[in-house]
C-alpha atoms as a PDB file:
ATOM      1  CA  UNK A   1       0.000   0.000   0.000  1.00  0.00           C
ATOM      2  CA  UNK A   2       3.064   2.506   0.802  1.00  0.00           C
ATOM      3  CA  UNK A   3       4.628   1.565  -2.065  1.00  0.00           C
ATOM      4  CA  UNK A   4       0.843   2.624  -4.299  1.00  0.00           C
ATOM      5  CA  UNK A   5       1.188   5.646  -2.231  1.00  0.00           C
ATOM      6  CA  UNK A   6       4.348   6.644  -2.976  1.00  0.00           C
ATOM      7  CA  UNK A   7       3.894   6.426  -6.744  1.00  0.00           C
ATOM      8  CA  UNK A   8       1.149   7.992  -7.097  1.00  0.00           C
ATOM      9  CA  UNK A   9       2.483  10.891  -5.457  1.00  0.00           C
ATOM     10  CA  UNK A  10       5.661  10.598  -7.357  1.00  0.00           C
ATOM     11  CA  UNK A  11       3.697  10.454 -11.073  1.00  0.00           C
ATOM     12  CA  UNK A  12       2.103  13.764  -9.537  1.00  0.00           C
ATOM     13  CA  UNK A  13       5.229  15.564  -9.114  1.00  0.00           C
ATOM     14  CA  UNK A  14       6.859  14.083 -12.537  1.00  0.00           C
ATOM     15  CA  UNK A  15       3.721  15.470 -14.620  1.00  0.00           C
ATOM     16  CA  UNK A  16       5.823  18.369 -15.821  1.00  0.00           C
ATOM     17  CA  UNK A  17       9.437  17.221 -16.949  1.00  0.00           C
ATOM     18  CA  UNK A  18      10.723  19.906 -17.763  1.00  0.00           C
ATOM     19  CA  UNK A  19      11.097  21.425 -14.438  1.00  0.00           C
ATOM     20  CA  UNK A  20      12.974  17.978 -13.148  1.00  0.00           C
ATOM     21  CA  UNK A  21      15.522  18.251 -15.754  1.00  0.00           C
ATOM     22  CA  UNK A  22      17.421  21.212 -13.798  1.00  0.00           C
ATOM     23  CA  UNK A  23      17.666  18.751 -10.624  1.00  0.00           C
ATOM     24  CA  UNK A  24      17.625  15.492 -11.692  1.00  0.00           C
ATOM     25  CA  UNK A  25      18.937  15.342 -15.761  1.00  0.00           C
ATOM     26  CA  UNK A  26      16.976  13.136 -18.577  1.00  0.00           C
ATOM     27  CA  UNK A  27      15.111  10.723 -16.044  1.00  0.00           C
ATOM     28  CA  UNK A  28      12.610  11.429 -13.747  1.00  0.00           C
ATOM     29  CA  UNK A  29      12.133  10.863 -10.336  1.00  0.00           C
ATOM     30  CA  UNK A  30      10.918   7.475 -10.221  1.00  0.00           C
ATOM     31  CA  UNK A  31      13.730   5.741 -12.171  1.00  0.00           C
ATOM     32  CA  UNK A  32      16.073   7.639  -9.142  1.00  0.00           C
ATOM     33  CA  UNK A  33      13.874   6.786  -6.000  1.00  0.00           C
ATOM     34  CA  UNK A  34      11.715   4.236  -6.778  1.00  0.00           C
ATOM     35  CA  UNK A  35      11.272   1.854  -3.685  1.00  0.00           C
ATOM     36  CA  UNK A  36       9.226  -0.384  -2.360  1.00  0.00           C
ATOM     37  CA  UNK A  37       7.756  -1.316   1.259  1.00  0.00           C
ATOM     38  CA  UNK A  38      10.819  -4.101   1.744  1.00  0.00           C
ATOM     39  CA  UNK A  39      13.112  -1.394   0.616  1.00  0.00           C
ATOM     40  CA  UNK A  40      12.246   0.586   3.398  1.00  0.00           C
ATOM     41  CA  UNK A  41      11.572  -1.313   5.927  1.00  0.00           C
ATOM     42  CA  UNK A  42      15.064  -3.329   5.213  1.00  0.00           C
ATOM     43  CA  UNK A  43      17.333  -0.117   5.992  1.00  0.00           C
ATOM     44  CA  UNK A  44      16.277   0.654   9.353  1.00  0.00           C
ATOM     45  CA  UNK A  45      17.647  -0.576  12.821  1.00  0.00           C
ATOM     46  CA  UNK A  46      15.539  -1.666  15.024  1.00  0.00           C
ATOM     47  CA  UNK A  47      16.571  -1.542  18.320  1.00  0.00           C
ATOM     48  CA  UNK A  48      15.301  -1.669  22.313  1.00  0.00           C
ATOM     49  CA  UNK A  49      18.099   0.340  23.826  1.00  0.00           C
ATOM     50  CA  UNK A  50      16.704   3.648  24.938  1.00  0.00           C
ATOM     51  CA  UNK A  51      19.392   6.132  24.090  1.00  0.00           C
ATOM     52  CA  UNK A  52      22.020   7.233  26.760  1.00  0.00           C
ATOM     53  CA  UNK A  53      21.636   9.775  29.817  1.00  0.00           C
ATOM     54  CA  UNK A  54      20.849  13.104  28.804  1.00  0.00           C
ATOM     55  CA  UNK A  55      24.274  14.149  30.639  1.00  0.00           C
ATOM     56  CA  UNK A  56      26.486  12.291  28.922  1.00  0.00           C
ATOM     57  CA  UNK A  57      26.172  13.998  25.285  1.00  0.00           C
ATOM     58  CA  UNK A  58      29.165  12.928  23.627  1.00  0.00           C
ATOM     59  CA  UNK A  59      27.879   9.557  23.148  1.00  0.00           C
ATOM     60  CA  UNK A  60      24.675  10.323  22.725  1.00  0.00           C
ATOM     61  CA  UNK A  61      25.819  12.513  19.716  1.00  0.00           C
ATOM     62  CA  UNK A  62      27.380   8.779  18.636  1.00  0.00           C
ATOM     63  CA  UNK A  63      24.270   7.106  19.528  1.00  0.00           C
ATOM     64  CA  UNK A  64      22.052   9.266  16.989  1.00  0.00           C
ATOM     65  CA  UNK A  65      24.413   9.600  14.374  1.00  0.00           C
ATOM     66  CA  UNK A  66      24.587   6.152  13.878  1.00  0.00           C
ATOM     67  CA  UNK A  67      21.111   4.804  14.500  1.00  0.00           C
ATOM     68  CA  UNK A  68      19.990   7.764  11.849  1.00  0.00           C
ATOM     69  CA  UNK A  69      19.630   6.146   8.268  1.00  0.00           C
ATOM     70  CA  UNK A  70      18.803   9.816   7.190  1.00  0.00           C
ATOM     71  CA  UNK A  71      19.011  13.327   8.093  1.00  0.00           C
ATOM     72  CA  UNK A  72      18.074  17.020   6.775  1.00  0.00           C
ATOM     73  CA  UNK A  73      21.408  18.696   5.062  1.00  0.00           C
ATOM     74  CA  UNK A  74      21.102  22.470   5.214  1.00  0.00           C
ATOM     75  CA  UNK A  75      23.242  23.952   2.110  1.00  0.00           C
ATOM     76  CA  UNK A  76      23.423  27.825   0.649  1.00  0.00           C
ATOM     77  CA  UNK A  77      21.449  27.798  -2.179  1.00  0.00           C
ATOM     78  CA  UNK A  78      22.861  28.934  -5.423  1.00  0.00           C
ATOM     79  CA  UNK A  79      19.406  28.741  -7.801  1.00  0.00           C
ATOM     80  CA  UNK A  80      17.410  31.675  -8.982  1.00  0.00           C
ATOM     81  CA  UNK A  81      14.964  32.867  -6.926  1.00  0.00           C
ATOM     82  CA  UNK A  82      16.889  31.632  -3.713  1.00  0.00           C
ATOM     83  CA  UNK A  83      20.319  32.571  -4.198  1.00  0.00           C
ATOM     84  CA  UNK A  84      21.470  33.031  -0.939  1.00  0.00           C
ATOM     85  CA  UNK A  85      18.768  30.989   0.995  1.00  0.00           C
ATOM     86  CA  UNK A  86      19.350  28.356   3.503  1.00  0.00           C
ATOM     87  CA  UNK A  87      18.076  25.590   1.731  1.00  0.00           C
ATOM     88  CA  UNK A  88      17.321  22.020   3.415  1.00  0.00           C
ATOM     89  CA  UNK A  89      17.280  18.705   1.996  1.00  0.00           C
ATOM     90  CA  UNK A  90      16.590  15.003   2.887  1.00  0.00           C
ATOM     91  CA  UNK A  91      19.492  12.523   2.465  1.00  0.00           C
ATOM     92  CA  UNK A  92      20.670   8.815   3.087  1.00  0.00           C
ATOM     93  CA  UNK A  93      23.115   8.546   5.782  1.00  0.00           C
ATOM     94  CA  UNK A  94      25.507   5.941   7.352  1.00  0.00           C
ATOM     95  CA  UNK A  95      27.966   6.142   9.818  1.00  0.00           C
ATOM     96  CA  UNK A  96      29.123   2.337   9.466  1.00  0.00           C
ATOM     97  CA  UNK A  97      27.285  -0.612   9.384  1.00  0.00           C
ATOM     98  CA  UNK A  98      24.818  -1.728  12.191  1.00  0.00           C
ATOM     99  CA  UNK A  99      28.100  -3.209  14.266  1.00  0.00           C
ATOM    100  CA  UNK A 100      30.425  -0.656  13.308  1.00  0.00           C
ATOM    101  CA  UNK A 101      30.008   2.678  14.102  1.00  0.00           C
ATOM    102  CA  UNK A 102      32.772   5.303  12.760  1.00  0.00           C
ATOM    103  CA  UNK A 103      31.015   8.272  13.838  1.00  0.00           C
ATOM    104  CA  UNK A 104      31.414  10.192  10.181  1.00  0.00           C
ATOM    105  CA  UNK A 105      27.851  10.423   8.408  1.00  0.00           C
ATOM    106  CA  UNK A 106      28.424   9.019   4.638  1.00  0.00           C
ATOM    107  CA  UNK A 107      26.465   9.744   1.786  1.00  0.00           C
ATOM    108  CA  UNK A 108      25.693   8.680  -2.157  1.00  0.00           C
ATOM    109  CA  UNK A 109      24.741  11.212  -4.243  1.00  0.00           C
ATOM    110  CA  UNK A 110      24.469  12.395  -7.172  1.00  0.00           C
ATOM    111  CA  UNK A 111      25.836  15.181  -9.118  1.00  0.00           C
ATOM    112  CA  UNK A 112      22.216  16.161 -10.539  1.00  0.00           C
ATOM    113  CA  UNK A 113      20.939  16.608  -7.285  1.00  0.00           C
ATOM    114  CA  UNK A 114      19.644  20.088  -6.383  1.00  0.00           C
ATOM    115  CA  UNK A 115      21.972  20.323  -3.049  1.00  0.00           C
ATOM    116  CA  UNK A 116      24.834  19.095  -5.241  1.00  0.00           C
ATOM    117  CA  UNK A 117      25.210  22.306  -7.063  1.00  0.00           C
ATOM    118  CA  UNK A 118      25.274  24.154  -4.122  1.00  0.00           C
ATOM    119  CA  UNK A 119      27.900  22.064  -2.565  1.00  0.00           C
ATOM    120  CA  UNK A 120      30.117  22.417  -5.796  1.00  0.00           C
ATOM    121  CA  UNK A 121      30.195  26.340  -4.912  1.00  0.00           C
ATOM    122  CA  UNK A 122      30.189  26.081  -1.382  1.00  0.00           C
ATOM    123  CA  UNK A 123      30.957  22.873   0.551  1.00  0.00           C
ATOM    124  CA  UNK A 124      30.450  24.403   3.957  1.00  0.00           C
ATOM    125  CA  UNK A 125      26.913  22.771   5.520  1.00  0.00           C
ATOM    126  CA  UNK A 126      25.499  21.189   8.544  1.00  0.00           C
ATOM    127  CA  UNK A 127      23.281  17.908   9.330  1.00  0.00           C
ATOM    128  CA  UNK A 128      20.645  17.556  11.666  1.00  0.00           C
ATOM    129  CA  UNK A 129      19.376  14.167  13.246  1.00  0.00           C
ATOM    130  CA  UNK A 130      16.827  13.417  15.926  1.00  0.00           C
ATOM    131  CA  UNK A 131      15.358  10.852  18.143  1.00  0.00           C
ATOM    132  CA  UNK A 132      12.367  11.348  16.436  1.00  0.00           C
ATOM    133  CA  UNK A 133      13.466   9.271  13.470  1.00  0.00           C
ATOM    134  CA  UNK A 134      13.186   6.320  15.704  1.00  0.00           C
ATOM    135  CA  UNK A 135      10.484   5.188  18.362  1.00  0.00           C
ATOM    136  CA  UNK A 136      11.879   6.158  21.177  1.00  0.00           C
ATOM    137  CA  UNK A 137      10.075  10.203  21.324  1.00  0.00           C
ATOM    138  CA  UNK A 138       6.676   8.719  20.393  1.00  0.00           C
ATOM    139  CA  UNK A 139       7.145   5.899  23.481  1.00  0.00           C
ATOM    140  CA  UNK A 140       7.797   8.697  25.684  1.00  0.00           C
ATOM    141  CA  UNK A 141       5.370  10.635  24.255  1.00  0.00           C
ATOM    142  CA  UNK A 142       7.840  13.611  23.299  1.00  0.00           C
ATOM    143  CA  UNK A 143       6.847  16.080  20.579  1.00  0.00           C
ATOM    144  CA  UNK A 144      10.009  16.575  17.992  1.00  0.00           C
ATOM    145  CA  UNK A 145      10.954  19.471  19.096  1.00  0.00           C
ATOM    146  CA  UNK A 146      11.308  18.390  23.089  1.00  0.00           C
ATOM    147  CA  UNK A 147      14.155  19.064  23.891  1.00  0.00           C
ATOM    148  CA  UNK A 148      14.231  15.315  25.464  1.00  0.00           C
ATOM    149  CA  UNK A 149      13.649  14.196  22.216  1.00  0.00           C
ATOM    150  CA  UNK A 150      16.973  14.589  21.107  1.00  0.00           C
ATOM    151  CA  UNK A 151      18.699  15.887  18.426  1.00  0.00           C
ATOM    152  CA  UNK A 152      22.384  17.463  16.865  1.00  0.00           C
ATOM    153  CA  UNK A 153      23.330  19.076  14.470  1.00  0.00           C
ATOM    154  CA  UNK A 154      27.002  18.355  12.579  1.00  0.00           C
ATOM    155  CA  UNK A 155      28.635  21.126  10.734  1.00  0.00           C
ATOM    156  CA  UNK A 156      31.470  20.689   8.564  1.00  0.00           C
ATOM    157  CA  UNK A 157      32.372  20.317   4.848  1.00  0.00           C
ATOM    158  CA  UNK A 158      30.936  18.291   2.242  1.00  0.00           C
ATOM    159  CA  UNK A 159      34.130  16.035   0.833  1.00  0.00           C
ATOM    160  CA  UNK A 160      34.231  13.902  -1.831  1.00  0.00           C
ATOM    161  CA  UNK A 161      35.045  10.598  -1.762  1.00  0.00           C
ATOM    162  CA  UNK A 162      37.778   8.490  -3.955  1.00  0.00           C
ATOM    163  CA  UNK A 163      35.677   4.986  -4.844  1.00  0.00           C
ATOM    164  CA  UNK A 164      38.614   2.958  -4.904  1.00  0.00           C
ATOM    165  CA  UNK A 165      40.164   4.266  -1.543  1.00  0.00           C
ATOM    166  CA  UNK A 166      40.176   2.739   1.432  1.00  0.00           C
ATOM    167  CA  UNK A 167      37.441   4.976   3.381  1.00  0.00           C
ATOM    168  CA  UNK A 168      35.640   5.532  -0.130  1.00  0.00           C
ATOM    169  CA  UNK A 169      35.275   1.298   0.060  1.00  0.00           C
ATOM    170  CA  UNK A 170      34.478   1.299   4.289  1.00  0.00           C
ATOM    171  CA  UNK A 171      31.532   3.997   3.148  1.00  0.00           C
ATOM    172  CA  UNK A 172      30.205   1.878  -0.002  1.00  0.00           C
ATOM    173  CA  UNK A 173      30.139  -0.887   2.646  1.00  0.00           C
ATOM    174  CA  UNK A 174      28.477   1.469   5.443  1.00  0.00           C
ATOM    175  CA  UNK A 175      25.920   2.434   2.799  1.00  0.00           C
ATOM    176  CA  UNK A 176      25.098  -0.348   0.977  1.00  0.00           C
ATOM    177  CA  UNK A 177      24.847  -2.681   4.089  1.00  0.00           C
ATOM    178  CA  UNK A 178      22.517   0.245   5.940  1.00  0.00           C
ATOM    179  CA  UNK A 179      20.292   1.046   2.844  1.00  0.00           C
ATOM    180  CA  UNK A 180      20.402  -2.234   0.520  1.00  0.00           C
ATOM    181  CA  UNK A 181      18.462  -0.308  -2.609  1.00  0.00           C
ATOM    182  CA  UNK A 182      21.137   1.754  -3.288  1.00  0.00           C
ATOM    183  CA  UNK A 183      23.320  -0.435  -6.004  1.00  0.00           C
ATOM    184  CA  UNK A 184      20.092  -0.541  -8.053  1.00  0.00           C
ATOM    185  CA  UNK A 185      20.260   2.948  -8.689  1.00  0.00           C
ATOM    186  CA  UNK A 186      20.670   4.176 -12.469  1.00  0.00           C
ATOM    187  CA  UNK A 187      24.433   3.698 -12.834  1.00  0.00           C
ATOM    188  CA  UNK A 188      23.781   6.800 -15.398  1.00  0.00           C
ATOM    189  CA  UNK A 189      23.743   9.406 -12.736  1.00  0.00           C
ATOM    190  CA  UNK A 190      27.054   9.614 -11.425  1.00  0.00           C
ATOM    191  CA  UNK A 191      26.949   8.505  -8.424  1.00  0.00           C
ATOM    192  CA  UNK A 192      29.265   8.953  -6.014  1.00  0.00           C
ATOM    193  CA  UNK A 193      30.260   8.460  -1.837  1.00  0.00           C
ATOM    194  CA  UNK A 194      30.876  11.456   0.005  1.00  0.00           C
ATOM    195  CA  UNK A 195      31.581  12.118   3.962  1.00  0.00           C
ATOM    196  CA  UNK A 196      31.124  15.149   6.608  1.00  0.00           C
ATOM    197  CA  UNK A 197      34.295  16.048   7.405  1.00  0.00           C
ATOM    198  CA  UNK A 198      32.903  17.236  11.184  1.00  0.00           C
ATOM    199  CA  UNK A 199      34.015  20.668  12.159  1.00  0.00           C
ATOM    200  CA  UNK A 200      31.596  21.437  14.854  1.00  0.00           C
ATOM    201  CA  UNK A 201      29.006  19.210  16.945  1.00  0.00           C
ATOM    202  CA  UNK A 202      25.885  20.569  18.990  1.00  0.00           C
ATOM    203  CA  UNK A 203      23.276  18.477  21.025  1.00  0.00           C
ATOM    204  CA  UNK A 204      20.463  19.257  22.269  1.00  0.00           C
ATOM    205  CA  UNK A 205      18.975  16.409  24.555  1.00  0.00           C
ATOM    206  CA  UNK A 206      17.620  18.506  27.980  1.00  0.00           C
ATOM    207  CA  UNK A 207      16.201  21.457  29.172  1.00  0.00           C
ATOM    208  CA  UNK A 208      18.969  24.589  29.568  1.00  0.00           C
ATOM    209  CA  UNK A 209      19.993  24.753  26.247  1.00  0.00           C
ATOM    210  CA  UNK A 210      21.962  22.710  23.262  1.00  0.00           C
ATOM    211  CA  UNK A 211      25.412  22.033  24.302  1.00  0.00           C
ATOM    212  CA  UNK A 212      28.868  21.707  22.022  1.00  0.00           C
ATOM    213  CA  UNK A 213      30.818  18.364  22.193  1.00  0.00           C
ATOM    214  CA  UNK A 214      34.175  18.687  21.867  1.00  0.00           C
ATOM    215  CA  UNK A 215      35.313  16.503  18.609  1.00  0.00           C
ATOM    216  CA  UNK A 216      38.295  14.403  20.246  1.00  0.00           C
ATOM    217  CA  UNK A 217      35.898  13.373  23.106  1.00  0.00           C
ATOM    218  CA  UNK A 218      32.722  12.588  19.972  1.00  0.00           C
ATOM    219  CA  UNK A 219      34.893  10.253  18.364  1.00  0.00           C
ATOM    220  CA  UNK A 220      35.932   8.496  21.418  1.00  0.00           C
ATOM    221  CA  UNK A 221      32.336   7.968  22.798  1.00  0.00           C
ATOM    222  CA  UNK A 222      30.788   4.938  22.415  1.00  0.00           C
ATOM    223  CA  UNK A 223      27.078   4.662  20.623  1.00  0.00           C
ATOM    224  CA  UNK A 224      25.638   2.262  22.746  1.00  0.00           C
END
């Protein structure tokens, strides 16, 4: 039923081609993000574990990062009538598979996409990721924006990845693992494996205000 959803909404938005060829090249939306209900439900974790203490933030900076299979990627946007704008978007995201968390958000992109040709002129930009992706907020019945509901927010730069290198292969293998649909994407579109290279870290996860994690003490936390 999701998946008769989705479509439907997806021949809506396709209905004029024209104004997809500036994002998204000669195919349309479907041939890039066409899934299915398995497709989705086979890229999330599922776990139990509540999150950790609300005082210890470092790790649970970890523990969202890598139990998020997507966040919202804030770029400056470089298209007329919004040159200028903060613009957000919706991307994939893995920090390692389910049993190996490196604490770096990966992504696979393409160079058609409309953040892409923002990032190409400025590679500065910041990721957000919340509790709310997962259960735990509705089981505690916490609106999104509780602060108890957790979330951070990653700034850094948007780097290219080598395929062939080593951490180019460790986030195919993050990715792929996390979000199995991927390799069936048009091989036509360029894709290609990127990383946040973190520069900053804030977390909000109590009352009294969103807090900044130091990045030496982030990368030594543990998720779980």
């Amino acid at each position: 039923m999701f998946a008769v959803l989705l479509l439907l909404c997806l021949s809506a938005t396709v209905r004029d081609s024209s104004s997809l060829n500036l994002n998204f090249g000669a195919n349309n939306v479907i041939d890039i993000f066409a899934v299915t209900d398995n497709d989705i439900a086979n890229n999330t974790i599922v776990t139990d574990d509540d999150p950790p203490p609300h005082n210890q933030a470092a790790r649970m900076a970890r523990y969202i990062t890598h139990t998020s299979n997507w966040g919202a990627m804030a770029t400056v946007a470089v298209r007329e009538p919004i040159v200028g704008f903060p613009f957000a978007n919706i991307f994939s995201l893995s920090d390692g598979p389910v049993d190996q968390s490196s604490g770096t958000p990966y992504m696979y992109i393409s160079p058609w996409e409309v953040s892409a040709h923002d990032l190409r002129q400025n590679n500065q930009t910041s990721i957000t990721m919340s509790l709310a992706q997962g259960n735990y907020c509705s089981k505690m019945n916490y609106d999104p924006e509780d602060p108890r509901c957790a979330h951070i927010i990653l700034t850094g730069t948007f780097v290219k990845l080598t395929r062939e290198s080593e951490e180019g292969q460790f986030a195919k293998k993050s990715l792929f693992s996390r979000h199995p649909i991927m390799p069936e994407w048009p091989e036509d579109h360029g894709w290609f494996f990127a990383k946040l290279d973190i520069k900053n870290i804030l977390v909000l996860d109590f009352f009294g205000g969103a807090v900044t994690v130091p990045l030496e003490e982030y990368f030594n936390a543990e998720p779980k």
